[in-house]
C-alpha atoms as a PDB file:
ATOM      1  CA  UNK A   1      13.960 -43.678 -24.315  1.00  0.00           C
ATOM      2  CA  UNK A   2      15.384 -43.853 -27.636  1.00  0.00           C
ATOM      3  CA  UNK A   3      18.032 -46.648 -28.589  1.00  0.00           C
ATOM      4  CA  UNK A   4      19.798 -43.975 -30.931  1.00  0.00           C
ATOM      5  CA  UNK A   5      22.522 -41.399 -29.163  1.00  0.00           C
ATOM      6  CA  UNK A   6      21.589 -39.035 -31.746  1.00  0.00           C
ATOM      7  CA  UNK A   7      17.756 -39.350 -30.692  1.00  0.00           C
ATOM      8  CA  UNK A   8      18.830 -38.033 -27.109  1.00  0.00           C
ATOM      9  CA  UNK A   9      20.790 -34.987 -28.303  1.00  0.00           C
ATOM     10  CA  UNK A  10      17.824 -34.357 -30.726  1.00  0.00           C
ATOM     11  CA  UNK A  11      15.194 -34.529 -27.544  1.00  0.00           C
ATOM     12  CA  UNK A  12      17.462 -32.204 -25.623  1.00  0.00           C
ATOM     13  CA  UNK A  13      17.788 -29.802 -28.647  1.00  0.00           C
ATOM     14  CA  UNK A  14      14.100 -29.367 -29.126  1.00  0.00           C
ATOM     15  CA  UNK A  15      13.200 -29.103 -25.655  1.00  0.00           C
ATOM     16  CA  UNK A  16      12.060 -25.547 -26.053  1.00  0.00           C
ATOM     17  CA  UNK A  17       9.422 -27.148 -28.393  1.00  0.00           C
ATOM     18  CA  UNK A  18       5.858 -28.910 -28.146  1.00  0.00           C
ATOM     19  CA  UNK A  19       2.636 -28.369 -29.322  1.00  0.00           C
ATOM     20  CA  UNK A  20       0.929 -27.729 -26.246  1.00  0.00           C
ATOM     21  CA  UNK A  21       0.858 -25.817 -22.570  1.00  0.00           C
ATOM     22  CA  UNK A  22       0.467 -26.200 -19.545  1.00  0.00           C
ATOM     23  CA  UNK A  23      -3.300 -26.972 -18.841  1.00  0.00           C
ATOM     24  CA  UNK A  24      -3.752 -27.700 -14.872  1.00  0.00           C
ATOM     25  CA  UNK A  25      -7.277 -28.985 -15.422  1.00  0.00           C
ATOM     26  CA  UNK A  26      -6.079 -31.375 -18.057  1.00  0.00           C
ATOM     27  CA  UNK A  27      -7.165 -34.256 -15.457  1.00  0.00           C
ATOM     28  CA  UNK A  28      -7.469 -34.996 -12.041  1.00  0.00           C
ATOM     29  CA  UNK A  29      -4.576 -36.130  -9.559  1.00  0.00           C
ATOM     30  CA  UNK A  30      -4.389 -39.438  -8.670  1.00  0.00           C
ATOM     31  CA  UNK A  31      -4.178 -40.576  -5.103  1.00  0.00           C
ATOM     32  CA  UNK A  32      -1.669 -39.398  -2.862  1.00  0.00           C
ATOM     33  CA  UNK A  33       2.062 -41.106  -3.228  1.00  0.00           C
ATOM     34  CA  UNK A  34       2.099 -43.058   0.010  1.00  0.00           C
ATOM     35  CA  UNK A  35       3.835 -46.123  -0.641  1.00  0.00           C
ATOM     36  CA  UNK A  36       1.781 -49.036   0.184  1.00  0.00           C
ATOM     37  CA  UNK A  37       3.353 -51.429   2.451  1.00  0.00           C
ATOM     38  CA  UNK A  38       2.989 -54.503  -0.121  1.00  0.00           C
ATOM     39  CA  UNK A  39       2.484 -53.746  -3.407  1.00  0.00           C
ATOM     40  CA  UNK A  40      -0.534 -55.982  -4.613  1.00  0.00           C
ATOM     41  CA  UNK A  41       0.567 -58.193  -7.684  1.00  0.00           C
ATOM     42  CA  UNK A  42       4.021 -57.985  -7.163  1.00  0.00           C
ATOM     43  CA  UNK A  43       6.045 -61.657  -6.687  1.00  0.00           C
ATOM     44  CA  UNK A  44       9.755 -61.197  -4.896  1.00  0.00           C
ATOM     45  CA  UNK A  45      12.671 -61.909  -6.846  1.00  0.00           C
ATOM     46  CA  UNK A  46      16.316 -61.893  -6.507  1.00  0.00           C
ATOM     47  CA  UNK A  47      18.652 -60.087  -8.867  1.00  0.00           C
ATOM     48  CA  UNK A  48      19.459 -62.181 -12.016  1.00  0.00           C
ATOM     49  CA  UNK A  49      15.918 -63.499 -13.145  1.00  0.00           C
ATOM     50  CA  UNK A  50      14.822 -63.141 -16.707  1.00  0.00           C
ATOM     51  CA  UNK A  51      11.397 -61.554 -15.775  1.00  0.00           C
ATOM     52  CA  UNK A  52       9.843 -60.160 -12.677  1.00  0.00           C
ATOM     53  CA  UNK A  53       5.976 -60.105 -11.794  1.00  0.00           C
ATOM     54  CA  UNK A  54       5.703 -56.178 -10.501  1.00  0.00           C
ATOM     55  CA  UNK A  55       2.495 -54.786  -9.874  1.00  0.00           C
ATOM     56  CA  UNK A  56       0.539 -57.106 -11.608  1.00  0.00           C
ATOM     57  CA  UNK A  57       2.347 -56.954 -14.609  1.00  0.00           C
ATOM     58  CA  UNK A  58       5.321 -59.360 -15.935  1.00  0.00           C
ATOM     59  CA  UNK A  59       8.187 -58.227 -17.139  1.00  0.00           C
ATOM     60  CA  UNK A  60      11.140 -58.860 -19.570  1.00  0.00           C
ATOM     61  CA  UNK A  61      14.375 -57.822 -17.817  1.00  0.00           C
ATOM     62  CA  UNK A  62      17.137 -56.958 -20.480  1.00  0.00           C
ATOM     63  CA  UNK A  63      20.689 -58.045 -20.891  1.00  0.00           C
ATOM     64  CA  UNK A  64      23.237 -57.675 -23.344  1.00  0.00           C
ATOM     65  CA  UNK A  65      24.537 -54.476 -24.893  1.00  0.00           C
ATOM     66  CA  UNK A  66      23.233 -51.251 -26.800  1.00  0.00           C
ATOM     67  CA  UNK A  67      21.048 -47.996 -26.813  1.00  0.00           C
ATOM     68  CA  UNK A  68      20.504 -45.852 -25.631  1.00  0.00           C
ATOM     69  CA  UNK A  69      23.704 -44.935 -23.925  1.00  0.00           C
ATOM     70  CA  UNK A  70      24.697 -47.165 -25.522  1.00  0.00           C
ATOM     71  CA  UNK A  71      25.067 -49.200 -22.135  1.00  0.00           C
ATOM     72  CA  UNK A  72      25.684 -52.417 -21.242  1.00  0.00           C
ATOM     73  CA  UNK A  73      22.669 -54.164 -19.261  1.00  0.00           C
ATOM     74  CA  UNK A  74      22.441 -56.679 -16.788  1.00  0.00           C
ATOM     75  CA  UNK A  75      19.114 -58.836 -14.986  1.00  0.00           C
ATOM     76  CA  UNK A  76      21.614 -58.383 -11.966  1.00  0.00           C
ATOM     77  CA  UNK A  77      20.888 -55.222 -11.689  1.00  0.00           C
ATOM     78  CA  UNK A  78      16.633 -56.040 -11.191  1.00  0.00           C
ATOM     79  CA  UNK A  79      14.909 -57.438  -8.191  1.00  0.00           C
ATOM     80  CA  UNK A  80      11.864 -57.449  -6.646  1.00  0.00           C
ATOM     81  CA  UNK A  81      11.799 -57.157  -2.757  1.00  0.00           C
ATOM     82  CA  UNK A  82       9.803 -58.236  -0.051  1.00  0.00           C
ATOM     83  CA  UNK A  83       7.513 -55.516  -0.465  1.00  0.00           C
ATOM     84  CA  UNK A  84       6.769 -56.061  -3.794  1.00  0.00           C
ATOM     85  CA  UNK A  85       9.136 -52.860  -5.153  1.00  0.00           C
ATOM     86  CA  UNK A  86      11.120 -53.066  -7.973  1.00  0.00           C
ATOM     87  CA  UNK A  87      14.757 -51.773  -7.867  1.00  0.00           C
ATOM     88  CA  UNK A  88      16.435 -50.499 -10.734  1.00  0.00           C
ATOM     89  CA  UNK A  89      20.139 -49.975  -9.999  1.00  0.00           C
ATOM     90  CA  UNK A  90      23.033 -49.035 -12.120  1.00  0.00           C
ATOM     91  CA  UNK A  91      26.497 -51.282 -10.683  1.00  0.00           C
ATOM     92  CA  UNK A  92      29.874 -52.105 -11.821  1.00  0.00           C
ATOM     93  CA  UNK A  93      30.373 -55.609 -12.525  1.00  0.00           C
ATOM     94  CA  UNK A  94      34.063 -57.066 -12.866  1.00  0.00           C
ATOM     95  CA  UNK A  95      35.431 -53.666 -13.840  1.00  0.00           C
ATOM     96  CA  UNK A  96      32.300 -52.320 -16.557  1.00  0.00           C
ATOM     97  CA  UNK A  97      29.609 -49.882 -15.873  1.00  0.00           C
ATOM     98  CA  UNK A  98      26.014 -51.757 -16.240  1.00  0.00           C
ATOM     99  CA  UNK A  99      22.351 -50.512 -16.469  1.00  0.00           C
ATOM    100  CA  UNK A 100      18.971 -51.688 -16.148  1.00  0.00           C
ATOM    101  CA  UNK A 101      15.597 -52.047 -17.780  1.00  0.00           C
ATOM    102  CA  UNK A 102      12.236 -54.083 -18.003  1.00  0.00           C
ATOM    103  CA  UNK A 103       9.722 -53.968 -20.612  1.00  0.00           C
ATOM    104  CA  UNK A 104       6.008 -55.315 -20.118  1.00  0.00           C
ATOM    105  CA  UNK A 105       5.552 -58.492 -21.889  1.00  0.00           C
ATOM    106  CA  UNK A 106       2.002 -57.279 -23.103  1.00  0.00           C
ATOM    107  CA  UNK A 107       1.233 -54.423 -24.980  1.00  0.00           C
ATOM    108  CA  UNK A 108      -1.315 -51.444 -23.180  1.00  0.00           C
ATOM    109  CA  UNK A 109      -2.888 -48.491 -24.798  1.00  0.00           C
ATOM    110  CA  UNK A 110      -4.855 -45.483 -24.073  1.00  0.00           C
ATOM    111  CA  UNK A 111      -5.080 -44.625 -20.257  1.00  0.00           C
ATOM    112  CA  UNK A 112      -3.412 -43.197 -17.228  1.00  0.00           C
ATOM    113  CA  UNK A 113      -0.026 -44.751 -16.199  1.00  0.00           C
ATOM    114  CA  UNK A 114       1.497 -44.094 -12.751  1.00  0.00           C
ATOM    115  CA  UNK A 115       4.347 -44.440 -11.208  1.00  0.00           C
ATOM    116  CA  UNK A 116       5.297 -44.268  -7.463  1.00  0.00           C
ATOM    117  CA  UNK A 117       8.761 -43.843  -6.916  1.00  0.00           C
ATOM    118  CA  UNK A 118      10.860 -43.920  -3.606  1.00  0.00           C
ATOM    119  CA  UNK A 119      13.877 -41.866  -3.865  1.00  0.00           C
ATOM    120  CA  UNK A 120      15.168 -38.891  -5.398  1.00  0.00           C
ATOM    121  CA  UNK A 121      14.972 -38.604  -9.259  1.00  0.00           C
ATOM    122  CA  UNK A 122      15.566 -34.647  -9.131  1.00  0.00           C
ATOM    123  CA  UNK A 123      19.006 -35.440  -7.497  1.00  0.00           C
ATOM    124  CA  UNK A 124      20.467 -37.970  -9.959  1.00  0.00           C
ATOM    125  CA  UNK A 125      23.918 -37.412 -11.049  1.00  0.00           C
ATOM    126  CA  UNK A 126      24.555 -35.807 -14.261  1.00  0.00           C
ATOM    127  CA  UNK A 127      25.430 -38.826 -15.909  1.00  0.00           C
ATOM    128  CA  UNK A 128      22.249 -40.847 -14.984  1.00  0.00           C
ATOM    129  CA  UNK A 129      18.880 -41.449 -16.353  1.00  0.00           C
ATOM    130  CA  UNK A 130      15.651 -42.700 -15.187  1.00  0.00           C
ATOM    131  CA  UNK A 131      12.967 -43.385 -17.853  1.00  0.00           C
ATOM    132  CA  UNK A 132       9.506 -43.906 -17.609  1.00  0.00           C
ATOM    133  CA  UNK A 133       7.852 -44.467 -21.005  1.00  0.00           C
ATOM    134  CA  UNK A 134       6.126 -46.682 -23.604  1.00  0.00           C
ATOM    135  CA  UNK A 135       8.477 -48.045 -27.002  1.00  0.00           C
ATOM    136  CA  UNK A 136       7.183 -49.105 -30.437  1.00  0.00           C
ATOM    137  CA  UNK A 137       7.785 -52.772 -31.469  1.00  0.00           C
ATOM    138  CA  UNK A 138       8.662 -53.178 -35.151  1.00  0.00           C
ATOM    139  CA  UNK A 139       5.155 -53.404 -36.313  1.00  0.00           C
ATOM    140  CA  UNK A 140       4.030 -50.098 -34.613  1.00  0.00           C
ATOM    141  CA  UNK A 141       7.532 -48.122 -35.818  1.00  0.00           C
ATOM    142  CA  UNK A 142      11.173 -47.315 -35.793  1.00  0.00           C
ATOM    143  CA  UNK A 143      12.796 -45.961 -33.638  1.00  0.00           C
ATOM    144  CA  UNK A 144      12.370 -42.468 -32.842  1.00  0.00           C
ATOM    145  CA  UNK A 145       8.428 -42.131 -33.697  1.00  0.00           C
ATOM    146  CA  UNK A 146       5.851 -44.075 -31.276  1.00  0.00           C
ATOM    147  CA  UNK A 147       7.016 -43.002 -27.563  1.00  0.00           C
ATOM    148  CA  UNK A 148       6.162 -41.322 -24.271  1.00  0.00           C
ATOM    149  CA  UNK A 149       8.435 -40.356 -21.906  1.00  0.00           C
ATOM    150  CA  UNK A 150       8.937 -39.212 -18.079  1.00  0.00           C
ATOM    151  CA  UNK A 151      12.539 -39.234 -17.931  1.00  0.00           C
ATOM    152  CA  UNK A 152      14.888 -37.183 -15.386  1.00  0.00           C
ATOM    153  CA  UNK A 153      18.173 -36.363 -16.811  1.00  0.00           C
ATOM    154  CA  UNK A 154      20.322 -33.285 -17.232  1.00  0.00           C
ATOM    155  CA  UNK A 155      22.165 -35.281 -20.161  1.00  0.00           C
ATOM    156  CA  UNK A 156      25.551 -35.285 -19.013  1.00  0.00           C
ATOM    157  CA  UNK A 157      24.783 -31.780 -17.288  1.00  0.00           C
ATOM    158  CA  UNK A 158      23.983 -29.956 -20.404  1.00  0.00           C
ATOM    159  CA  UNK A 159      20.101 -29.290 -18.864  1.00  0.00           C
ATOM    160  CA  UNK A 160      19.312 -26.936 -15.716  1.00  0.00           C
ATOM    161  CA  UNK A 161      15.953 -28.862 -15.450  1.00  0.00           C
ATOM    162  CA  UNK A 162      15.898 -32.530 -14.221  1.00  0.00           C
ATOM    163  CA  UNK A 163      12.752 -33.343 -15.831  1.00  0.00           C
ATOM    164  CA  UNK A 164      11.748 -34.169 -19.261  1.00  0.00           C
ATOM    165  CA  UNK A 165       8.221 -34.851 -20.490  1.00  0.00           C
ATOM    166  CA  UNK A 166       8.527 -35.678 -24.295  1.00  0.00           C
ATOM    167  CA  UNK A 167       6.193 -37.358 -26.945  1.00  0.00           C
ATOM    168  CA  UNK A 168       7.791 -38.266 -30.079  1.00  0.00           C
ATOM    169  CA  UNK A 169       5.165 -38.654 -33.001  1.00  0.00           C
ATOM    170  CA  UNK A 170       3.463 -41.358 -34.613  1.00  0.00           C
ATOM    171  CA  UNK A 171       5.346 -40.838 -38.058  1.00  0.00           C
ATOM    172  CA  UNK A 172       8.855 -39.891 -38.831  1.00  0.00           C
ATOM    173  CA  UNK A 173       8.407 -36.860 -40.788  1.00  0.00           C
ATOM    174  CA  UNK A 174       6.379 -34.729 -37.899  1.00  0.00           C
ATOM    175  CA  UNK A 175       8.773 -33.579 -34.982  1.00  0.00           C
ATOM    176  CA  UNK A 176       8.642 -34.290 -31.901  1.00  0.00           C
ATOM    177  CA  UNK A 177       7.298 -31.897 -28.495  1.00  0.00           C
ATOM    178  CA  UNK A 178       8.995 -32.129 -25.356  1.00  0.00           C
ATOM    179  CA  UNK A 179       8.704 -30.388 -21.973  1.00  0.00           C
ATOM    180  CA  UNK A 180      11.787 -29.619 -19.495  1.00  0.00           C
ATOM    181  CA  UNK A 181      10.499 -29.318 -16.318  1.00  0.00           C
ATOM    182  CA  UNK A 182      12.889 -28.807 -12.666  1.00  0.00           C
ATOM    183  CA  UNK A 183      11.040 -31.485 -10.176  1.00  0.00           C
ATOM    184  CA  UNK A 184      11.891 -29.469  -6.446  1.00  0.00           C
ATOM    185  CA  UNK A 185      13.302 -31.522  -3.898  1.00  0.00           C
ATOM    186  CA  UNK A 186      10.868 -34.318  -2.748  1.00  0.00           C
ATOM    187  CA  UNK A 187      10.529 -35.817   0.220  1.00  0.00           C
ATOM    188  CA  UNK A 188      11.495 -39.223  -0.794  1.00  0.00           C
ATOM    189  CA  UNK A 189       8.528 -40.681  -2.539  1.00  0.00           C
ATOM    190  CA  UNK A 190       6.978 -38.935  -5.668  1.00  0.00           C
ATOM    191  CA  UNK A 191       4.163 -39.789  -8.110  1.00  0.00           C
ATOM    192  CA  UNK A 192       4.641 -39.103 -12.025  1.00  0.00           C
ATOM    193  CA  UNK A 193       2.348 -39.871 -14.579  1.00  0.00           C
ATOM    194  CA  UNK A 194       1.067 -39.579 -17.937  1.00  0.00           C
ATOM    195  CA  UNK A 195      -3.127 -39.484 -19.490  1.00  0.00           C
ATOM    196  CA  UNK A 196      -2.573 -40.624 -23.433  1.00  0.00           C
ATOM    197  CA  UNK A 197      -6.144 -40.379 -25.237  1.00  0.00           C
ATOM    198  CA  UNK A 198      -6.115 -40.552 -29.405  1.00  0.00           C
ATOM    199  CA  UNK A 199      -5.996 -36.564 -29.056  1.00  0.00           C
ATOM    200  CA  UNK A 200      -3.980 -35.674 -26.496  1.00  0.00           C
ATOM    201  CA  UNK A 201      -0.879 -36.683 -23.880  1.00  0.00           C
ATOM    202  CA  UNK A 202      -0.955 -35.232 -20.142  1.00  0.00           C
ATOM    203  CA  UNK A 203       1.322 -34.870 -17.876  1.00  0.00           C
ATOM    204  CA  UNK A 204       1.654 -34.307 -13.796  1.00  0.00           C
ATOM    205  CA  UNK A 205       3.814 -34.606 -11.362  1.00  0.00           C
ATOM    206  CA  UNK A 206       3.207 -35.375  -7.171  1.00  0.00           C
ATOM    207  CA  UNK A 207       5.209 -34.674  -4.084  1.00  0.00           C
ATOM    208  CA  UNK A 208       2.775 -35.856  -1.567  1.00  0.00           C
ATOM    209  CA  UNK A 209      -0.145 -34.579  -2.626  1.00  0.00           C
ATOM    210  CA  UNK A 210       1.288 -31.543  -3.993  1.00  0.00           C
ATOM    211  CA  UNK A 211       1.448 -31.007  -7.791  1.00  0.00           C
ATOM    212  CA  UNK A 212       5.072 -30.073  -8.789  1.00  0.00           C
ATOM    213  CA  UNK A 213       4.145 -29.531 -12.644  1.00  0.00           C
ATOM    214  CA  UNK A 214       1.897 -30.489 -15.533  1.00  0.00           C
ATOM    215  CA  UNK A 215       1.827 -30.233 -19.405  1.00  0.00           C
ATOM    216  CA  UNK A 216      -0.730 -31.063 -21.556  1.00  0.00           C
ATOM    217  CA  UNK A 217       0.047 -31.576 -25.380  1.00  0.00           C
ATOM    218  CA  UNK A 218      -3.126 -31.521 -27.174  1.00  0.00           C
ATOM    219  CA  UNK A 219      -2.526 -30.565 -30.819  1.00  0.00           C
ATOM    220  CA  UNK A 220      -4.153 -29.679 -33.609  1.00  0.00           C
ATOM    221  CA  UNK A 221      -2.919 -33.106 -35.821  1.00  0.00           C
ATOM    222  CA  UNK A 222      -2.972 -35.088 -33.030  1.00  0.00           C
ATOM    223  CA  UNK A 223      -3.294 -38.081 -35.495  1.00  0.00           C
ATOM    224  CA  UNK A 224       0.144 -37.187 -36.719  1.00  0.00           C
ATOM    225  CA  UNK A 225       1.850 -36.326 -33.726  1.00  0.00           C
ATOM    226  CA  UNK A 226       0.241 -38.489 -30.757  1.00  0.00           C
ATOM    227  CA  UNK A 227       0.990 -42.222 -30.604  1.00  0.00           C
ATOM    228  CA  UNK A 228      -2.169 -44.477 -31.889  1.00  0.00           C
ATOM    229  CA  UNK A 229      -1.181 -47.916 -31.258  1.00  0.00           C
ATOM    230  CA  UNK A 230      -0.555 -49.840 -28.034  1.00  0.00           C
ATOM    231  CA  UNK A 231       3.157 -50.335 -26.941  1.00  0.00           C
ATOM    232  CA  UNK A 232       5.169 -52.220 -24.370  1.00  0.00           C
ATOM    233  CA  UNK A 233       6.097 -49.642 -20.981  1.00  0.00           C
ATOM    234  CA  UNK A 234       9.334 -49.633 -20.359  1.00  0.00           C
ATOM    235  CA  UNK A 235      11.511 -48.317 -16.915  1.00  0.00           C
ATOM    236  CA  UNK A 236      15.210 -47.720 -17.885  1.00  0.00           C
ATOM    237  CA  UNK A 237      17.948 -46.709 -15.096  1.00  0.00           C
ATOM    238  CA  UNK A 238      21.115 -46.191 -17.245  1.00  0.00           C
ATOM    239  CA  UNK A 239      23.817 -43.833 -18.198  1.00  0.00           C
ATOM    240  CA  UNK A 240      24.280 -40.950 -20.436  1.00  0.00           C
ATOM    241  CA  UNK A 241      26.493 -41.845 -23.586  1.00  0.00           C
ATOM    242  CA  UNK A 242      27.575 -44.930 -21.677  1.00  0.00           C
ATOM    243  CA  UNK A 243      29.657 -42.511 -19.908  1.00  0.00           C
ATOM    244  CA  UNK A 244      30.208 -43.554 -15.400  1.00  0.00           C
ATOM    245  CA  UNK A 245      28.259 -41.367 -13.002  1.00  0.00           C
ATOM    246  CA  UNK A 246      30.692 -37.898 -12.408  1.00  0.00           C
ATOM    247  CA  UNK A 247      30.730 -39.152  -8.757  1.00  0.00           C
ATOM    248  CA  UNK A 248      32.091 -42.383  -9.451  1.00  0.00           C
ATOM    249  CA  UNK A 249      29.022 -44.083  -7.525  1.00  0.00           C
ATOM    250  CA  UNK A 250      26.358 -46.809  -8.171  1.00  0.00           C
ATOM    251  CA  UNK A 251      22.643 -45.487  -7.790  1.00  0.00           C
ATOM    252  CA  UNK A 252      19.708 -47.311  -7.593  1.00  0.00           C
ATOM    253  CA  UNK A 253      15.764 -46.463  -7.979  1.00  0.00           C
ATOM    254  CA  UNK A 254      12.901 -47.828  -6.563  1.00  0.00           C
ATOM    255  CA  UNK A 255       9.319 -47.807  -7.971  1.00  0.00           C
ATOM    256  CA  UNK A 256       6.870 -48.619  -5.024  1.00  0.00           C
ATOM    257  CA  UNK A 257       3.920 -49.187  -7.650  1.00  0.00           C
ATOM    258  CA  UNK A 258       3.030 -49.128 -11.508  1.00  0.00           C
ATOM    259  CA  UNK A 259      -0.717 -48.619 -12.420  1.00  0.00           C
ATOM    260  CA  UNK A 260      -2.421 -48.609 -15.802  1.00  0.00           C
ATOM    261  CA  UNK A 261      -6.054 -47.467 -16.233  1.00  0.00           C
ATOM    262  CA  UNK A 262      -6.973 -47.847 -19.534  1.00  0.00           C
ATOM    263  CA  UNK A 263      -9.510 -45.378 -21.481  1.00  0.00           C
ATOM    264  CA  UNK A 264     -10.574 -46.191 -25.168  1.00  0.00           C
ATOM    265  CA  UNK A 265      -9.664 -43.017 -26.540  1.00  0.00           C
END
């Protein structure tokens, strides 16, 4: 998710946008969402470390303050249980709302990247985000160009649709495309994923082994428009213009399992 405030209210403008349509035989579904009981790779961790080992993957927890939001984010607010599941939670700490996020110390590219998540990201509060999605490091590009998101939001309430599938393009003069989408009540664990290949980024959602919704965005200048170079994935769990949930509650997220198959193009 973008750092910038004005990013976010840019997404949401456009979301009647994108390049592409729905395509149902853009790829196959993955398996089914069952959490497994241990998640191979993972290594437990209490809230408050620096990095966690999730999946077999490590990553950088962030603290400090900024965008998007902007928020202000805490390692307390990260931990990886006994079953190897990363929780994402959004607390207040001496008085101050705080968020979370982790970014993969290594960069990955083209492929298939699933997430398995235990809870209910159609149901968030109106003030909270989840975001699944890969960010550009300074030698890839700025802000608002390089990025891939799965994020559920209704941005302060503004959206009907909890769902947002959006890629923002490899340069800054091409828009971006991005997909609303209203994930229906799950039954507590969900699967959401993206396919990014040099031409094209696809999209599908799981309940089970039910498929909620897809997108595919394959377009014409897909040099242009589609990321090109590898990135860092990111999970987020934060709040809308820094602003506390409308029901005055913490929430927390869990993601049972993170998988990357990479493709060459």
């Amino acid at each position: 998710m973008h750092r910038s405030l004005s990013a976010t209210a840019l997404a949401f403008a456009l979301a009647a946008c994108g390049g592409g349509g729905t395509d149902e035989e853009a790829f196959e579904p993955q398996a089914a969402v069952v959490a497994p009981a241990v998640t191979p790779g993972s290594v437990p961790s209490a809230p408050g470390a620096d990095q966690v080992v999730f999946s077999g993957h490590t990553f950088q927890v962030r603290s400090g303050a900024g965008g998007p939001g902007p928020n202000t984010w805490s390692t307390q607010n990260v931990w990886v249980d006994g079953n190897g599941w990363l929780h994402l939670k959004i607390s207040q700490q001496a008085g101050q709302w705080t968020a979370a996020e982790v970014y993969t110390t290594e960069a990955l590219g083209f492929g298939t990247y699933q997430f398995k998540i235990a809870g209910h990201p159609e149901a968030l509060d109106d003030n909270v985000v989840l975001g699944l999605f890969n960010y550009p490091t300074p030698d890839v590009g700025p802000d608002g160009t390089n990025e891939i998101d799965i994020e559920f939001a209704t941005w302060g309430g503004a959206q009907p649709q909890h769902g947002n599938w959006t890629v923002w393009p490899a340069t800054a003069a091409t828009p971006l495309a991005t997909h609303p989408w209203n994930p229906l009540s799950t039954t507590g664990a969900s699967t959401h994923q993206f396919t990014w290949s040099a031409k094209s980024v696809a999209f599908q959602s799981l309940d089970g082994k039910r498929k909620v919704a897809s997108w595919n965005y394959a377009p014409r200048n897909a040099a242009a428009v589609v990321p090109q170079q590898a990135m860092p994935l990111h999970m987020n769990f934060w709040l809308f213009q820094g602003q506390a949930p409308t029901d005055a509650q913490e929430a927390e997220i869990v993601v049972t399992q993170f998988t990357f198959t990479a493709r060459r193009r």
